[in-house]
C-alpha atoms as a PDB file:
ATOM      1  CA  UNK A   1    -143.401  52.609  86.443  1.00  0.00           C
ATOM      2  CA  UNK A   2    -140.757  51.565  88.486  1.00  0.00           C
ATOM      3  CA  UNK A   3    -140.396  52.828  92.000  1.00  0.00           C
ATOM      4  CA  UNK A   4    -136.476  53.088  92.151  1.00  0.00           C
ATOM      5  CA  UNK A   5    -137.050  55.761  88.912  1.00  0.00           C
ATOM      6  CA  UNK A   6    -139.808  57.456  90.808  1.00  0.00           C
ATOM      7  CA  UNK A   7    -137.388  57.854  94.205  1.00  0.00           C
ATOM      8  CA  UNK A   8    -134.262  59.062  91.521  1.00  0.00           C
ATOM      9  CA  UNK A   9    -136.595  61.492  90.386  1.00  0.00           C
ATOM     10  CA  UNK A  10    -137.485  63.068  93.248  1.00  0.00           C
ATOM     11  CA  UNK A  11    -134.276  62.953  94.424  1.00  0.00           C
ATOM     12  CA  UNK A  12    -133.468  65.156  91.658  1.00  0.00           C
ATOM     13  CA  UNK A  13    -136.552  67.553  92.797  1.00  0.00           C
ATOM     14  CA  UNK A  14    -134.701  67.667  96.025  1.00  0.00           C
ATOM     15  CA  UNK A  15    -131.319  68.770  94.813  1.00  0.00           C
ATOM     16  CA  UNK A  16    -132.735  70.947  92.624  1.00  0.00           C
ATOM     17  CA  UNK A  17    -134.659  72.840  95.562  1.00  0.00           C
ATOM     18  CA  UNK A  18    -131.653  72.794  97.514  1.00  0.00           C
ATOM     19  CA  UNK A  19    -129.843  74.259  94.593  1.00  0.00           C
ATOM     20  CA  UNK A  20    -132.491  77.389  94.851  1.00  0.00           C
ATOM     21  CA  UNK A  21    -131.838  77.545  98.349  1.00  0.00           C
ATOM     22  CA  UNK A  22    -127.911  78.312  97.810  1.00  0.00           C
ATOM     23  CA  UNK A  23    -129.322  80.934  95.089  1.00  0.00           C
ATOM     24  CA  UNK A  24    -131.391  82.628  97.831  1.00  0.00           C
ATOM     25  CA  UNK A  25    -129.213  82.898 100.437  1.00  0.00           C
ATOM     26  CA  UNK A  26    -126.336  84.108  98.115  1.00  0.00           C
ATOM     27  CA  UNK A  27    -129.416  86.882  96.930  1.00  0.00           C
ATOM     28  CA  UNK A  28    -129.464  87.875 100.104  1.00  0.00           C
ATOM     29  CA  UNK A  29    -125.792  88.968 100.472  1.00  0.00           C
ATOM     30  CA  UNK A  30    -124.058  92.451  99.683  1.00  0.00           C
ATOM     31  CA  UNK A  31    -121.350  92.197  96.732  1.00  0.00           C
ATOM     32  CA  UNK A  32    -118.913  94.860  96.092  1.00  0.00           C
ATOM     33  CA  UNK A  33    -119.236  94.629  92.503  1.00  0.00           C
ATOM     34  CA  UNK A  34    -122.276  93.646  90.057  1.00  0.00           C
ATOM     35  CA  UNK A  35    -119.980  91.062  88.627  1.00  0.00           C
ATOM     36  CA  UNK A  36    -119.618  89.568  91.989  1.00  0.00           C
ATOM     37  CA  UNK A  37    -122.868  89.075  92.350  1.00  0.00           C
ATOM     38  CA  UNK A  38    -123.512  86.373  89.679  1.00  0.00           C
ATOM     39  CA  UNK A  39    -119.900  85.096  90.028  1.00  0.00           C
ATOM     40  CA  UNK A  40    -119.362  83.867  93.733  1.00  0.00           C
ATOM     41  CA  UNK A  41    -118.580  80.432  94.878  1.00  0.00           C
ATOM     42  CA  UNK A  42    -122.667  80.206  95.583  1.00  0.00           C
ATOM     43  CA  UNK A  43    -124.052  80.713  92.620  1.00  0.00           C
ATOM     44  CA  UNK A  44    -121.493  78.581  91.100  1.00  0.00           C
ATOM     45  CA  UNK A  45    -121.949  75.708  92.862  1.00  0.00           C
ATOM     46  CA  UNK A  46    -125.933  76.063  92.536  1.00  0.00           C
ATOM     47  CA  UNK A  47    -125.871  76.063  89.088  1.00  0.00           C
ATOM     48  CA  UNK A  48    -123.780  72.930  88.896  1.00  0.00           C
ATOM     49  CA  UNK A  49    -126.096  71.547  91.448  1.00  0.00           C
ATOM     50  CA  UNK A  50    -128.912  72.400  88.522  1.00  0.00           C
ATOM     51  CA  UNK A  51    -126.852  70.958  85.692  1.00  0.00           C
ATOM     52  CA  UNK A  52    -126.293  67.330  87.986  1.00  0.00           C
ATOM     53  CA  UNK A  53    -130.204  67.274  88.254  1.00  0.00           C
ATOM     54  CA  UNK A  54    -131.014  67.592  84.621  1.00  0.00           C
ATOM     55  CA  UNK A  55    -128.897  64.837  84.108  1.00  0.00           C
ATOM     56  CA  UNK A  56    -130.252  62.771  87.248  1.00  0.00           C
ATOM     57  CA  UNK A  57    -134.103  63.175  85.762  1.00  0.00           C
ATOM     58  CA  UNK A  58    -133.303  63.038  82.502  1.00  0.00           C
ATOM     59  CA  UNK A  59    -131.854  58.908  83.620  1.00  0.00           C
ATOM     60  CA  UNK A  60    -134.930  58.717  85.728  1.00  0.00           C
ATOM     61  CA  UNK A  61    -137.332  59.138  82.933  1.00  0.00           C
ATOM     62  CA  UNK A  62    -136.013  56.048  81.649  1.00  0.00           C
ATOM     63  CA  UNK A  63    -138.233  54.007  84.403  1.00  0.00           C
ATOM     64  CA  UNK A  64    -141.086  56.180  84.387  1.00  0.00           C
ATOM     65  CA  UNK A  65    -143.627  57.997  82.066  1.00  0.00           C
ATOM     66  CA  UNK A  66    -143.258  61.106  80.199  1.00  0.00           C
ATOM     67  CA  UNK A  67    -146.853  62.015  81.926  1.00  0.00           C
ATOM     68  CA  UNK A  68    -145.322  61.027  85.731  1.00  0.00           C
ATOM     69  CA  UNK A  69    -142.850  63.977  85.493  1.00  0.00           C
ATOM     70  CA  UNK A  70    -144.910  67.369  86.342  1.00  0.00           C
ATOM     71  CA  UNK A  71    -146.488  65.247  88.646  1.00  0.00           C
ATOM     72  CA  UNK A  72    -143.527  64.489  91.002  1.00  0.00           C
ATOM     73  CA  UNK A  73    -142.020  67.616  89.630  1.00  0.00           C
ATOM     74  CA  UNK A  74    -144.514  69.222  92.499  1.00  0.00           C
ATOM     75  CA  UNK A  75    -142.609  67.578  95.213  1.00  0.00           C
ATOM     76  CA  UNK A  76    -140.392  71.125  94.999  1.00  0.00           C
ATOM     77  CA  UNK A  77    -143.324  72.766  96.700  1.00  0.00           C
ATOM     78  CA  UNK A  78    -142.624  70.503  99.520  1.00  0.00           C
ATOM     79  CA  UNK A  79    -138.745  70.659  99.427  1.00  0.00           C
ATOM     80  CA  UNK A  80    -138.406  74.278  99.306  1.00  0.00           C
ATOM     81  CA  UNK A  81    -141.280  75.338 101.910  1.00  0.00           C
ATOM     82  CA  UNK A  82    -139.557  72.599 104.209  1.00  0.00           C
ATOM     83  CA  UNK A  83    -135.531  73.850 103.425  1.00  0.00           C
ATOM     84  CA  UNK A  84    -136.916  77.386 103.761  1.00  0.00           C
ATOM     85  CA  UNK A  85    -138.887  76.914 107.234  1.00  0.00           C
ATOM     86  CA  UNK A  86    -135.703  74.511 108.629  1.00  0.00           C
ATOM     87  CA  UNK A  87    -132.612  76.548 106.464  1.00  0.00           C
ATOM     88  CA  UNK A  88    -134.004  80.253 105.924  1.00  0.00           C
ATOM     89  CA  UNK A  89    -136.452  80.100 109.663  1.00  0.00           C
ATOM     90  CA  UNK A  90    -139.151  81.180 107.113  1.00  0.00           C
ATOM     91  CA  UNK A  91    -142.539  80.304 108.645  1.00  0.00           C
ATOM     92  CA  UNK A  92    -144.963  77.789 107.141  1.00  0.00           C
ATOM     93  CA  UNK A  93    -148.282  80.224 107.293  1.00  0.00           C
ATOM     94  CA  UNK A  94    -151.985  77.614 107.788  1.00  0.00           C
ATOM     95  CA  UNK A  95    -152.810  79.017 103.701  1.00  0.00           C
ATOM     96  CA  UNK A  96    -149.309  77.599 102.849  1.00  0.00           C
ATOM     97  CA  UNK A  97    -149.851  74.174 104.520  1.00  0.00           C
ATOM     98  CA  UNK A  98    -153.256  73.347 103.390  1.00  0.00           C
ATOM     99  CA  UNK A  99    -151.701  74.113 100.067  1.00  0.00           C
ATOM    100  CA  UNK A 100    -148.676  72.074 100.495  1.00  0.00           C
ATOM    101  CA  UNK A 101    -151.447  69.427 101.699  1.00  0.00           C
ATOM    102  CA  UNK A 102    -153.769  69.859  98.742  1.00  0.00           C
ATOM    103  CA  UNK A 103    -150.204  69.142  96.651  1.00  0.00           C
ATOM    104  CA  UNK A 104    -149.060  66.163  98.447  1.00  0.00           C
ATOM    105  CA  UNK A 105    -152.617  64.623  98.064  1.00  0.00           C
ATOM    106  CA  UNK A 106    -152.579  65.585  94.564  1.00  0.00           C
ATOM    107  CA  UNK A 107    -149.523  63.448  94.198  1.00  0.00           C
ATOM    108  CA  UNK A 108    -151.001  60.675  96.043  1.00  0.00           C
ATOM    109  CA  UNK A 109    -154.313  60.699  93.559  1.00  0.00           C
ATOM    110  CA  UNK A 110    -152.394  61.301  90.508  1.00  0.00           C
ATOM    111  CA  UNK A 111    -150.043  57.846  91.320  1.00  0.00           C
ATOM    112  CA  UNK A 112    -152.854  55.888  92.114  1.00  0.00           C
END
């Protein structure tokens, strides 16, 4: 498994989350039409932002194992709990961060 695939695959977790924080913060905004409210400069851009990372993890699987991909695919937990608590000032409850924790060691375990 090589460790630049591994860091371009999580990279493309990380976009991806980002990409779902766009979607959320355009969800939270008032549209003057229904139309407007799937067609906005937003949700455009967030969806592109999805389209790059399929493309971005589907060249990372090329250095790393079918079987390594749900694994690091759980790095979103971390990515969007962190751009929600520093982006959307959404707090991190102690339930959520021993879960986040019981993820990250998960990870760990799993790569070992």
């Amino acid at each position: 498994m090589s460790i630049l695939h591994v860091f371009i695959y999580v990279f493309s977790v990380f976009i991806s989350s980002v990409s779902q924080i766009i979607l959320k913060t355009s969800a939270d905004m008032k549209y003057d039409s229904r139309i407007r409210e799937y067609l906005n400069p937003r949700v455009i851009i967030a969806y592109g932002i999805f389209f790059l990372a399929t493309f971005i993890t589907i060249y990372a699987y090329k250095g790393i194992p079918l079987s390594a991909g749900p694994i690091l695919e759980t790095t979103g937990y971390l990515w969007i709990s962190l751009l929600g608590y520093f982006i959307l000032k959404e707090k991190i409850s102690r339930r959520k961060l021993t879960g986040l924790i019981v993820v990250v060691v998960g990870i760990i375990v799993s790569c070992i």
